[in-house]
Protein backbone atom coordinates (compact mmCIF):
# COMPACT_ATOMS: atom_id res chain seq x y z
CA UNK A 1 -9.12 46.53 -26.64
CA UNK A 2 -10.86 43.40 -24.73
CA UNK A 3 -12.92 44.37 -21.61
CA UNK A 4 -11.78 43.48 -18.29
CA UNK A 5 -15.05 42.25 -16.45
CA UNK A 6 -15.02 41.27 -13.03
CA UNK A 7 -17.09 38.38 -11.13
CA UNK A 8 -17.84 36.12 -8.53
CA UNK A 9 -17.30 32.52 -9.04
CA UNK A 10 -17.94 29.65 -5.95
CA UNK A 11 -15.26 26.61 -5.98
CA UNK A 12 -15.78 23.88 -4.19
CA UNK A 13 -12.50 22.64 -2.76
CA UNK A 14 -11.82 19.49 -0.21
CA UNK A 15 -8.96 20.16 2.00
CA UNK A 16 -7.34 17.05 3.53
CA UNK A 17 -6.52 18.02 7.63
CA UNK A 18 -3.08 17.08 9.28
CA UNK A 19 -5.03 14.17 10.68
CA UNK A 20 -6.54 12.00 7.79
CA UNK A 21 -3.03 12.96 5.94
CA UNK A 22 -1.62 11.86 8.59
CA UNK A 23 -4.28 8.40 8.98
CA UNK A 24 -3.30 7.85 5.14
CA UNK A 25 0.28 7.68 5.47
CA UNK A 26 0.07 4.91 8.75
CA UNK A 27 -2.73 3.23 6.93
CA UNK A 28 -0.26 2.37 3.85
CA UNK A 29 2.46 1.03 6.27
CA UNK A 30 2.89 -2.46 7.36
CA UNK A 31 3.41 -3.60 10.85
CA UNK A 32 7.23 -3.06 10.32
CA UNK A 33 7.41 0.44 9.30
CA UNK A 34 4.58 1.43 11.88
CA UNK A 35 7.17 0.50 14.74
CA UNK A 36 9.74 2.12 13.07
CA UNK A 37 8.06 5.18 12.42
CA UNK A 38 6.94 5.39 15.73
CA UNK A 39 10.22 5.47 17.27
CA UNK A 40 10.84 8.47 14.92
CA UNK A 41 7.90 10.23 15.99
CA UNK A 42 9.28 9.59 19.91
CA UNK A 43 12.29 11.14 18.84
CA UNK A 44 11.36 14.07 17.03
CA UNK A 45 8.73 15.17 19.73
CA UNK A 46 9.85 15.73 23.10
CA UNK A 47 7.01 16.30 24.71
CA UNK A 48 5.92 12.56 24.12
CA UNK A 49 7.53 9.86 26.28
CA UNK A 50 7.29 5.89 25.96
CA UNK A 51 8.64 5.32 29.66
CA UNK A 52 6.84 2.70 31.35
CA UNK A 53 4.77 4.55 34.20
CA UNK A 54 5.80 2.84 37.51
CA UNK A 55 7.88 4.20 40.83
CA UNK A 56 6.24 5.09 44.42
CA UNK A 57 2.45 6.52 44.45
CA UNK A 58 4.27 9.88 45.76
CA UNK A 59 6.20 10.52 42.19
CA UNK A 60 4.67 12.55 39.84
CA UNK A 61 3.50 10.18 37.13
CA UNK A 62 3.97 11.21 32.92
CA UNK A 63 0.24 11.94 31.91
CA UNK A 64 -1.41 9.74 29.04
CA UNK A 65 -2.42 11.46 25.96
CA UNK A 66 -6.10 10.39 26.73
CA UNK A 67 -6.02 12.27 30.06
CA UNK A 68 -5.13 15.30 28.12
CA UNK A 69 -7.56 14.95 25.71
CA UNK A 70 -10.24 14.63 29.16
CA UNK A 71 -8.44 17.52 30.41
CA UNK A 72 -8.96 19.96 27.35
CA UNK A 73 -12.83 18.79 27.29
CA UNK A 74 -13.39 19.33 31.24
CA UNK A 75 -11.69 22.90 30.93
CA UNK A 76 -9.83 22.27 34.17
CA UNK A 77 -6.10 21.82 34.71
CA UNK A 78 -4.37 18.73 34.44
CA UNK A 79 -3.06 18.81 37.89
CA UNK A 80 -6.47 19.50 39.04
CA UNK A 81 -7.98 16.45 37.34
CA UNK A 82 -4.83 13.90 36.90
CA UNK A 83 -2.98 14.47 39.61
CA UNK A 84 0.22 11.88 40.98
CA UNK A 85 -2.49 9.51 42.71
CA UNK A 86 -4.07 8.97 39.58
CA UNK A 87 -3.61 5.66 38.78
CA UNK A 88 -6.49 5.00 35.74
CA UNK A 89 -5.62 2.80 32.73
CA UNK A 90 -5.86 5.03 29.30
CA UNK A 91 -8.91 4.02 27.71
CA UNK A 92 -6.68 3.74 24.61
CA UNK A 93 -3.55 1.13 24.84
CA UNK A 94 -1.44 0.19 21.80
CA UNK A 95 -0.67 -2.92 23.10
CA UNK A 96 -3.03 -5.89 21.53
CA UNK A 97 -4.40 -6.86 25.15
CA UNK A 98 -4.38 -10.45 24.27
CA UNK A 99 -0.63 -10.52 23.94
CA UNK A 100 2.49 -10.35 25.82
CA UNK A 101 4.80 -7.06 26.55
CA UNK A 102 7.40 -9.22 24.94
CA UNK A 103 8.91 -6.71 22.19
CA UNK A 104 10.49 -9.40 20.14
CA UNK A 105 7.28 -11.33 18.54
CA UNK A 106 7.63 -14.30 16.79
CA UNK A 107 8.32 -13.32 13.45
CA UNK A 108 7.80 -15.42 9.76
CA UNK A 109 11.29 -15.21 7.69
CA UNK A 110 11.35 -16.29 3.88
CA UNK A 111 13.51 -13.69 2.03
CA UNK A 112 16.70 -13.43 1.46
CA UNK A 113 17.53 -10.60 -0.66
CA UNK A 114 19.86 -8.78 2.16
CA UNK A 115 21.81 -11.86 2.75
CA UNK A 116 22.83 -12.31 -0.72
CA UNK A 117 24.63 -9.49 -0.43
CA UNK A 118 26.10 -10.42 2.40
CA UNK A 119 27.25 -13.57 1.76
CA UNK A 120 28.75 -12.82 -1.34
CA UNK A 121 30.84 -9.75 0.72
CA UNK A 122 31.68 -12.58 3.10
CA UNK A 123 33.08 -14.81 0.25
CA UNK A 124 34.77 -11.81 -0.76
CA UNK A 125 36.43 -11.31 2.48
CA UNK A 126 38.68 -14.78 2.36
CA UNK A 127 40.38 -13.88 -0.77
CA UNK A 128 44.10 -12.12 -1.07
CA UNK A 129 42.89 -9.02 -2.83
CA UNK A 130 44.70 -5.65 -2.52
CA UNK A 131 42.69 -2.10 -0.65
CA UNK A 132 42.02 -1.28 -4.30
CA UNK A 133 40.67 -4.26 -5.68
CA UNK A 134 38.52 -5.10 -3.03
CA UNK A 135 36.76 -1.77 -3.31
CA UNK A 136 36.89 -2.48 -7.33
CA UNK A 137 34.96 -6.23 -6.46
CA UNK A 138 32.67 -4.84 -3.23
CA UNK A 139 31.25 -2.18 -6.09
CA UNK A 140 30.79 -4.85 -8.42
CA UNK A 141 28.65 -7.04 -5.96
CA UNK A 142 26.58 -3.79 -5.56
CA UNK A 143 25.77 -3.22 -8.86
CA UNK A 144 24.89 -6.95 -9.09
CA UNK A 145 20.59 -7.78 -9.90
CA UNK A 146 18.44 -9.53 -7.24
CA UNK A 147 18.76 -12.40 -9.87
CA UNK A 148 22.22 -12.04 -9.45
CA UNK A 149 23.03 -10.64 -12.75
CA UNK A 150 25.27 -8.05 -13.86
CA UNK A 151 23.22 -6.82 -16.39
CA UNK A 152 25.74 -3.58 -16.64
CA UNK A 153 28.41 -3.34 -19.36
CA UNK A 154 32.02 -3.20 -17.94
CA UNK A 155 32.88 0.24 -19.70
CA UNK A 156 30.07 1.70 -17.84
CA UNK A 157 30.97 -0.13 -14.33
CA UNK A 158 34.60 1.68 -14.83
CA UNK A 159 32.91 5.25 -15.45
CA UNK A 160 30.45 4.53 -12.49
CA UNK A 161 33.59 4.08 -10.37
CA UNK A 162 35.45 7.14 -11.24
CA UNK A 163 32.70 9.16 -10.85
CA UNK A 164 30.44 7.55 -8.01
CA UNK A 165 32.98 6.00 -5.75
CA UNK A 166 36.42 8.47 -6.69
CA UNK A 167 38.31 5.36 -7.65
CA UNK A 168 40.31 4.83 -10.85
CA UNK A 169 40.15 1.62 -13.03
CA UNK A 170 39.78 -0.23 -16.16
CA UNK A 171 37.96 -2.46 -18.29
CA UNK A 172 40.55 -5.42 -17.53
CA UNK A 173 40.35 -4.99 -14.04
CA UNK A 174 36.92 -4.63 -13.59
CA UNK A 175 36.69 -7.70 -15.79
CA UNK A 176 39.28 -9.39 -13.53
CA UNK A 177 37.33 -9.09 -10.41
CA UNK A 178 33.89 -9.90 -11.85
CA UNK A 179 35.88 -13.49 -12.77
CA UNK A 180 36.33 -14.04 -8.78
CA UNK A 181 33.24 -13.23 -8.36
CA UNK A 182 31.63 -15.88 -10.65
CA UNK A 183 33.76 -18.08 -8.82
CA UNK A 184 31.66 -17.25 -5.89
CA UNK A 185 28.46 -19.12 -4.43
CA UNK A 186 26.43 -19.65 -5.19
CA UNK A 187 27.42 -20.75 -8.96
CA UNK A 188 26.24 -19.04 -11.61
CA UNK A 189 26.59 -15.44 -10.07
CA UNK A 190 27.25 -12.47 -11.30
CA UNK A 191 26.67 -13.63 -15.03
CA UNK A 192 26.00 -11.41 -17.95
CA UNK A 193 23.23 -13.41 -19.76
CA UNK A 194 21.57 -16.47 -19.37
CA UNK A 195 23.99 -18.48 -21.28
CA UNK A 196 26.96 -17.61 -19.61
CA UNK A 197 25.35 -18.42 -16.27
CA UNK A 198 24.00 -21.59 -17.42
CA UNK A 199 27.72 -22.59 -18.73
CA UNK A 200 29.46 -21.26 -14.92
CA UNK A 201 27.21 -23.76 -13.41
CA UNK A 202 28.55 -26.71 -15.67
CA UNK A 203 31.91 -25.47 -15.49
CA UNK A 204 31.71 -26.20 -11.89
CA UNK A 205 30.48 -29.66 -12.27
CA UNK A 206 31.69 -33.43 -12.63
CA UNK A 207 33.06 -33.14 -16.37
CA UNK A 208 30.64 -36.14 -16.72
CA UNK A 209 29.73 -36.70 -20.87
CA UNK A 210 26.16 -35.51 -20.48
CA UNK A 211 28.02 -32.43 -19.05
CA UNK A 212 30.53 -31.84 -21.84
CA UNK A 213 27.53 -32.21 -24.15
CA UNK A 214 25.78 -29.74 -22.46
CA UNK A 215 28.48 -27.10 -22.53
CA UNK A 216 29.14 -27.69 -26.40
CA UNK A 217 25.10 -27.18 -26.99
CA UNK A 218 25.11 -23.79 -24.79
CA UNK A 219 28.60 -22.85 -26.07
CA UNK A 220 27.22 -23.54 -29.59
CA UNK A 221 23.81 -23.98 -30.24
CA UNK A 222 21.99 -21.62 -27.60
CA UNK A 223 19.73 -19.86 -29.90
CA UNK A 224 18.25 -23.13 -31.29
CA UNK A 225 18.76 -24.55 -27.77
CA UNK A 226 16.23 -21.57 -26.62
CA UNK A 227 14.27 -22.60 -29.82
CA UNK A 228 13.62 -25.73 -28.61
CA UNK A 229 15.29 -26.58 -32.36
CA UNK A 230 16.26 -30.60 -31.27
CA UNK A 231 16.99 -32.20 -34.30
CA UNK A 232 18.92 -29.17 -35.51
CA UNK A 233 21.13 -29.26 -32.27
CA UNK A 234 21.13 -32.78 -32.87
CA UNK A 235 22.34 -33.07 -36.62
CA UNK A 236 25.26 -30.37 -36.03
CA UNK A 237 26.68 -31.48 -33.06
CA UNK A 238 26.02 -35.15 -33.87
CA UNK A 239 24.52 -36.07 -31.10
CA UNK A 240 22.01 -38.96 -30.54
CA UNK A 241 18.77 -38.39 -29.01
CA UNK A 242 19.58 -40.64 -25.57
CA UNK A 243 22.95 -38.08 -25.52
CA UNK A 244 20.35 -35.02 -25.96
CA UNK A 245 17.86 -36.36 -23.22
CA UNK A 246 20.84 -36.27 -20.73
CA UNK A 247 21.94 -32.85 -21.91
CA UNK A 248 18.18 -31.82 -21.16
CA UNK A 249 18.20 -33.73 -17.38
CA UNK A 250 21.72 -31.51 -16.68
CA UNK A 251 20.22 -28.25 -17.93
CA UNK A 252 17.11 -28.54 -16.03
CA UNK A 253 19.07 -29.11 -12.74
CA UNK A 254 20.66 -25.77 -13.16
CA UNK A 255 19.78 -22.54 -11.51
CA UNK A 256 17.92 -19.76 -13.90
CA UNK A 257 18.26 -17.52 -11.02
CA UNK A 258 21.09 -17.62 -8.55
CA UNK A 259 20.51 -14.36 -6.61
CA UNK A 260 16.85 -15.86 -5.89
CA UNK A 261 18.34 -18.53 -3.52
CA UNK A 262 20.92 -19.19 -1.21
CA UNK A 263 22.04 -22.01 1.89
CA UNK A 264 19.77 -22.02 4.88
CA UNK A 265 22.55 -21.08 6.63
CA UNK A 266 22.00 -17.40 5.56
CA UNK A 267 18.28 -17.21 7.18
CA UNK A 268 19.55 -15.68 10.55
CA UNK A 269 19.78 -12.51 8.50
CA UNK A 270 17.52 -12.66 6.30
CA UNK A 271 14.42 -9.76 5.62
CA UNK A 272 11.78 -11.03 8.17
CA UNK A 273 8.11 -10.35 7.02
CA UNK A 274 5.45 -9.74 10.11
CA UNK A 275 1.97 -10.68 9.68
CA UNK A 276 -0.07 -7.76 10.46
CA UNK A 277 -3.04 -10.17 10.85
CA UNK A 278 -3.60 -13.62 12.28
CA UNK A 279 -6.62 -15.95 11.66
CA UNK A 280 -7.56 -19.20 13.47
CA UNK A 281 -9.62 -21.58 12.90
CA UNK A 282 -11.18 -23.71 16.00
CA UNK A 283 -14.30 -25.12 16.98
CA UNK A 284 -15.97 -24.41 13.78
CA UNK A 285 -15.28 -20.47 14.23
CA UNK A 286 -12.61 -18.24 12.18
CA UNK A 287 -11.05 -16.04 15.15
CA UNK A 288 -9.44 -12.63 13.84
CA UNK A 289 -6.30 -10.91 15.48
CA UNK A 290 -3.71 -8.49 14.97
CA UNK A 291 -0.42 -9.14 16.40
CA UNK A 292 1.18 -7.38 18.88
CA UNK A 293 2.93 -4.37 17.93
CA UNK A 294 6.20 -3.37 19.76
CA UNK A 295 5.01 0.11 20.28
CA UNK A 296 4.53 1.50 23.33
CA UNK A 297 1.79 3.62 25.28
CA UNK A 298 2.58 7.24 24.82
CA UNK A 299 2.59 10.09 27.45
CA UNK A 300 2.89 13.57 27.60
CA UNK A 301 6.19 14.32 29.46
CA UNK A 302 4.89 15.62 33.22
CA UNK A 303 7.66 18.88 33.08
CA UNK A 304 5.78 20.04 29.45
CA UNK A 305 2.78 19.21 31.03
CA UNK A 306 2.96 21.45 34.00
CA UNK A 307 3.54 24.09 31.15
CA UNK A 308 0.05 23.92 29.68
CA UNK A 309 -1.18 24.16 33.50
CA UNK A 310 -3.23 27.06 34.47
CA UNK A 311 -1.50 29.85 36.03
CA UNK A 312 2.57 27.66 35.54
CA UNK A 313 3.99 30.45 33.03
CA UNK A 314 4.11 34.35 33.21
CA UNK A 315 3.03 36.49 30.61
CA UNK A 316 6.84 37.20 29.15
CA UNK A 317 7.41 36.77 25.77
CA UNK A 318 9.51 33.51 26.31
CA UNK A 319 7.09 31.80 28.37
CA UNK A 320 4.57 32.28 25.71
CA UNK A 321 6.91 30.78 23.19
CA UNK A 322 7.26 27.85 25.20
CA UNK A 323 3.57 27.28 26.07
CA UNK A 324 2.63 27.84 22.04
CA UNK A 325 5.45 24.57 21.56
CA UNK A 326 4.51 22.76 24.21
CA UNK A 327 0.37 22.86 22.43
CA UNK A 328 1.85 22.48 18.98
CA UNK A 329 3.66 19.21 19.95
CA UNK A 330 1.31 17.90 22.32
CA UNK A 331 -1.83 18.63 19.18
CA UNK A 332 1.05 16.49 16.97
CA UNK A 333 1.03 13.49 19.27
CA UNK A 334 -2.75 13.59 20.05
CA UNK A 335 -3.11 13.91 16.29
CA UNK A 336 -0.42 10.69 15.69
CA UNK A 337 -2.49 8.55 18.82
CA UNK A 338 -5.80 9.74 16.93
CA UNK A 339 -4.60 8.32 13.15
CA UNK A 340 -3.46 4.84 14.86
CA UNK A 341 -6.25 4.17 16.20
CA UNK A 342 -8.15 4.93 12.93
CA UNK A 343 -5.33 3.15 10.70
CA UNK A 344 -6.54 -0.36 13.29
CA UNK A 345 -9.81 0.26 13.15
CA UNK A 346 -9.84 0.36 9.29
CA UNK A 347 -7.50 -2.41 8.92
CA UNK A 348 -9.39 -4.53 11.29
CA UNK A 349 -12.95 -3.27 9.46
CA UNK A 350 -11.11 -4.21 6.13
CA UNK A 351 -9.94 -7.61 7.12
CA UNK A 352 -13.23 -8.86 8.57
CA UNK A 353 -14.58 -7.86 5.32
CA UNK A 354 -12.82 -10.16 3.59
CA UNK A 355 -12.86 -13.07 5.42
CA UNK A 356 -16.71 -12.81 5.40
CA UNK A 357 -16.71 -12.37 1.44
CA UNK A 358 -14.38 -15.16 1.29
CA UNK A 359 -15.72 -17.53 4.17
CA UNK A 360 -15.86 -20.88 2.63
CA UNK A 361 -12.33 -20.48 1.42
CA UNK A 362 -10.65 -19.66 5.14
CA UNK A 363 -12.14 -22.17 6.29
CA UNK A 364 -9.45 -25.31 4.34
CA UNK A 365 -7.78 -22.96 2.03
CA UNK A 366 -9.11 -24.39 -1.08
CA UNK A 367 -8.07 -22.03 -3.91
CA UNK A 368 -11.44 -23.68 -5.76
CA UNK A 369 -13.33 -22.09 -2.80
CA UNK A 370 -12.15 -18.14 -3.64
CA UNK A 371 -14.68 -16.32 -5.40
CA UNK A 372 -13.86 -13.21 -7.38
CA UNK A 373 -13.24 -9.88 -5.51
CA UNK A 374 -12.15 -6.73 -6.15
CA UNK A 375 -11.55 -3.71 -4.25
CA UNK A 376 -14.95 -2.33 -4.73
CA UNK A 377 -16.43 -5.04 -3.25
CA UNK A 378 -14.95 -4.54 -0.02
CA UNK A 379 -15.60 -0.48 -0.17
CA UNK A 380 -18.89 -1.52 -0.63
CA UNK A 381 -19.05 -3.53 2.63
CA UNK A 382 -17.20 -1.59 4.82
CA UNK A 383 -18.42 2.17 3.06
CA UNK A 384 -14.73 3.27 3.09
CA UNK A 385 -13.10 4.58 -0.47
CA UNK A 386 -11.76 2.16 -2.88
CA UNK A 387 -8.79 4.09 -2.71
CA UNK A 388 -8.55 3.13 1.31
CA UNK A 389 -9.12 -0.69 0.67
CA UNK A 390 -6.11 -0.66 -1.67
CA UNK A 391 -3.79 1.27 0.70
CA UNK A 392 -4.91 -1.61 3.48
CA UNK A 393 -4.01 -4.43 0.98
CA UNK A 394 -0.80 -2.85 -0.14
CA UNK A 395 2.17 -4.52 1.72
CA UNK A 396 -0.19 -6.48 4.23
CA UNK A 397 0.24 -10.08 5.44
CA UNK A 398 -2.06 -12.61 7.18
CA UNK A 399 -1.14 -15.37 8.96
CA UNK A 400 -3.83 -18.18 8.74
CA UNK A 401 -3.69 -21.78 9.52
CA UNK A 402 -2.75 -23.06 5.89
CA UNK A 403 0.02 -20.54 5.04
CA UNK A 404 0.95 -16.88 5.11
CA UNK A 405 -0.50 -14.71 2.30
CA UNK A 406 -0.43 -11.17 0.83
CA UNK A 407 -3.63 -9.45 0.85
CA UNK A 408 -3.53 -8.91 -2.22
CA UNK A 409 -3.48 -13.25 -2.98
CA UNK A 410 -7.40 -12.69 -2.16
CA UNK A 411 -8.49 -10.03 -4.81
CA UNK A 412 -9.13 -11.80 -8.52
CA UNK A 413 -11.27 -10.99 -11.14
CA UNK A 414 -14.35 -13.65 -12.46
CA UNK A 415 -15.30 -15.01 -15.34
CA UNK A 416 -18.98 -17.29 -15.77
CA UNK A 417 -18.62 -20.65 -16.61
CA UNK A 418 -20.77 -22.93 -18.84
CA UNK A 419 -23.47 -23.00 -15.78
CA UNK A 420 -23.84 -19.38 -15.39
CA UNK A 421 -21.87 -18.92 -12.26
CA UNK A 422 -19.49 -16.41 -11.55
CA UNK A 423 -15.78 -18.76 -10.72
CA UNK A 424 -12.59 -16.95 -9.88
CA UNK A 425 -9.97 -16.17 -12.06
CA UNK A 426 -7.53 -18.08 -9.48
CA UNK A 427 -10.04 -20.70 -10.23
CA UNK A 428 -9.38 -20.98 -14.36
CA UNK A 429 -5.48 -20.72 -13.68
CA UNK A 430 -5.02 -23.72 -11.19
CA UNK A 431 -7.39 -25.98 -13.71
CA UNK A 432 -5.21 -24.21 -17.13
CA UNK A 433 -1.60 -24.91 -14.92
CA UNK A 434 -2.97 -28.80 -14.30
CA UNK A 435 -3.94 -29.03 -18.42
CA UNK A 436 -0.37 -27.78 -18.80
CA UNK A 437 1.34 -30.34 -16.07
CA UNK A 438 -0.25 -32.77 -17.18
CA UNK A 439 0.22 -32.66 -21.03
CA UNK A 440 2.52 -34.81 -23.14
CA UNK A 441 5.66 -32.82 -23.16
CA UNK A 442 6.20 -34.50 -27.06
CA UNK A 443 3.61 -32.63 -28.02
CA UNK A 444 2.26 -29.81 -25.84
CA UNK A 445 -1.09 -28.45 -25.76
CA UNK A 446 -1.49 -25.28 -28.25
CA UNK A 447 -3.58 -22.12 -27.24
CA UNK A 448 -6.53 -23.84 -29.19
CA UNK A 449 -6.40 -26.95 -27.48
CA UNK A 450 -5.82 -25.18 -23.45
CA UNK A 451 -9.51 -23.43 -24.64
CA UNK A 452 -11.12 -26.65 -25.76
CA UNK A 453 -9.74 -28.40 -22.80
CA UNK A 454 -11.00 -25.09 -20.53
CA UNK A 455 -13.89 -25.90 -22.13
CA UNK A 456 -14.29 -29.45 -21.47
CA UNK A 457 -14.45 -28.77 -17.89
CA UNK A 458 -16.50 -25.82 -18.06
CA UNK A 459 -14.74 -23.04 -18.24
CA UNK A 460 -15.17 -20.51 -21.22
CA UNK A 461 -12.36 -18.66 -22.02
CA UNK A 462 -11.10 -17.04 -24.94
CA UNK A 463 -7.91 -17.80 -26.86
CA UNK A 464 -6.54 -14.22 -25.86
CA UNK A 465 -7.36 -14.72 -22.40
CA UNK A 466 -5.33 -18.05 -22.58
CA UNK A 467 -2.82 -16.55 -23.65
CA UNK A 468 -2.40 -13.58 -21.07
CA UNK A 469 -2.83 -16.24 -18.04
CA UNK A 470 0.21 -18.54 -19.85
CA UNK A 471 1.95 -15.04 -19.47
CA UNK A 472 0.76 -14.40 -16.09
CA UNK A 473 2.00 -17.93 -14.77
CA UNK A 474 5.46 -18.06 -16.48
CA UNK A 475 4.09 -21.15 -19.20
CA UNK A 476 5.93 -20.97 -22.26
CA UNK A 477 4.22 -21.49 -25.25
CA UNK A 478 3.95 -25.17 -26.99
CA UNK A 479 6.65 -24.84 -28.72
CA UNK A 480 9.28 -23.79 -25.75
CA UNK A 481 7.69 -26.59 -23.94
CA UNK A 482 8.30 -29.79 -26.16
CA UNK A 483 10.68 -31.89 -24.49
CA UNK A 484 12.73 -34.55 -26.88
């Protein structure tokens, strides 16, 4: 029988607090889901309040979160020391003080994800369709792909109705309303494959020749057509090559992608994106700000703060209860206050970083200009964790005066070139996407040649590496890009 021995063994363990789990979370968030979690946190804790602070000098006045925190550190009551002639600005304001109180900013819109939806719904709306087969169509323009794709078979469409929405159908039906669907805008939605929305598109054309062509060579020939495999399509559909060049000019007008765009008239509802950063350039000087937020200052409620005051509750068992709330909520918001002010502090710590690593390039926006970067650069400036600088970047915008850019746009890795210096990956891509541009489309540059022409203008790269930035850009290789 094994011996049972007993001992003493030291761990050393790192326990996150409610605050920096709490810092974490708002410093992954951009400006967007800040304000909206913010109004959650104002309605989950009632002893916070967002009312502006105005009335007579004679009504008792809310009490900031900072005068609490003064309050706690002086020992004294907070009717002693913040009484209702207080009138003090908190030293902490979450208002950019540079900005308006306007709570609608000016925001930058380019997607429009939600109103594809929508407009297809809308669309759906004009046509004489029974209770039942609207529900039937409305679950088919869910299950539809940003692309606009329905990349779902119909059998499985009519088991995910019976058992996700309660509504009984068929394959013919289902297949019924996904054809008045496709007749939908914009064309091309709510094909199966790429064929098939390649051929709705020409359906809904001129029937010019060039466009019957095209329809018998996607009908027919797609795989060699996706081959690239001319004079094959050529020979069997006896086609000349001027007939094939305007097959080729009536395919390239159509739309790979029909989810991924839609009117202008749609961009009233589209997803708006808010820059949580904005950076000017005058006089010589790049000027850093963060835009206003449409969050308010937050104050302790004055009724749950006469709670906390000396000598305001008895010793019963309720009034206890009610004090030991009133601390746990008003801890919560000092604790929320606390982690937004460290979530701007870092972002803003974060963001200068980068614009000094990257000076030259804020200056015009000359992609040539970006050196390489990566996150531990920027821990390295600042001394916060890599792990912090990523959460920043994630899912942040600036605004500057050449464009509107993730965070993340800035970050790339480096390779030397044929001097010895250290040139952005950014860098190799624009000069590999020109060498591809500018090629002869009769006969496109190989892997090989992109390297010796990388080469030429000093650039080493490997073939490899080629490769994986052709994938990275969406080039096709040489063969997928000869043209007739």
């Amino acid at each position: 029988m094994a011996a049972i021995k007993q001992g003493l063994e030291q761990k050393l363990q790192q326990k996150l607090s409610p605050l920096q789990i709490q810092t974490i979370k708002l410093i992954e968030m951009p400006v967007q889901a800040l304000e909206q979690h913010v109004r959650e946190v104002l309605n989950d804790n009632p002893v916070v309040d967002d009312t502006p602070q105005g009335g007579s000098d004679d009504e008792p006045r809310d009490v900031s979160i900072s005068q609490v925190e003064a309050q706690e550190q002086s020992g004294g009551s907070l009717e002693e020391n913040y009484g209702p002639q207080d009138d003090d600005i908190p030293s902490y304001n979450l208002h950019v003080n540079n900005w308006g109180k306007d709570e609608r900013p000016e925001y930058n819109t380019f997607s429009v994800k939600q109103s594809f939806t929508q407009s297809l719904l809308e669309q759906l709306g004009y046509r004489n369709l029974t209770e039942h087969q609207r529900t039937v169509a409305t679950f088919i323009i869910g299950s539809l792909d940003d692309d606009g794709y329905l990349r779902r078979d119909i059998e499985s469409l009519v088991d995910d109705l019976a058992f996700r929405a309660n509504v009984e159908s068929n394959a013919e039906e289902v297949e019924d309303m996904l054809k008045v669907i496709q007749q939908f805008e914009p064309s091309g939605v709510g094909a199966r494959d790429l064929r098939e929305c390649l051929l709705l598109q020409l359906e809904d054309k001129k029937r010019t020749p060039s466009v019957e062509n095209a329809i018998r060579v996607l009908g027919e020939q797609f795989d060699a057509f996706k081959n690239r495999h001319f004079p094959k399509i050529m020979s069997r559909l006896g086609l000349s090559e001027e007939e094939m060049k305007g097959v080729m000019d009536e395919i390239k007008r159509l739309n790979p992608s029909p989810g991924g765009q839609i009117d202008d008239s749609y961009n009233d509802q589209a997803q708006q994106v808010v820059p949580d950063f904005r950076l000017d350039y005058e006089n010589g000087q790049l000027i850093l700000s963060m835009p206003r937020f449409s969050i308010p200052e937050l104050h302790i409620n004055r009724k749950y703060a006469e709670i906390m005051e000396t000598g305001k509750y008895s010793d019963s068992r309720a009034d206890k209860e009610a004090a030991t709330f009133v601390k746990q909520k008003i801890d919560s918001a000092k604790w929320f206050v606390e982690a937004l002010r460290q979530r701007q502090n870092t972002l803003e710590s974060t963001m200068r970083a980068i614009i000094e690593y990257q000076h030259d390039y804020f200056i015009d926006g000359d992609e040539e200009s970006l050196k390489p970067m990566v996150l531990k650069d920027i821990a390295e400036m600042t001394g916060f964790d890599i792990s912090t600088i990523s959460r920043v970047v994630n899912s942040k915008w600036i605004e500057t005066h050449f464009g509107i850019y993730p965070l993340k746009y800035f970050f790339s890795e480096g390779l030397e070139n044929s001097d010895g210096e250290e040139v952005s990956t950014r860098e190799i891509k624009k000069v590999l996407r020109a060498l591809v541009d500018n090629e002869d489309k009769h006969n496109p540059l190989t892997d090989d040649e992109l390297v010796d022409g990388l080469a030429e203008k000093g650039y080493k790269v490997a073939r490899r590496t080629i490769a994986k930035y052709r994938a990275q850009l969406d080039i096709p290789k040489a063969r997928l890009r000869r043209d007739i």
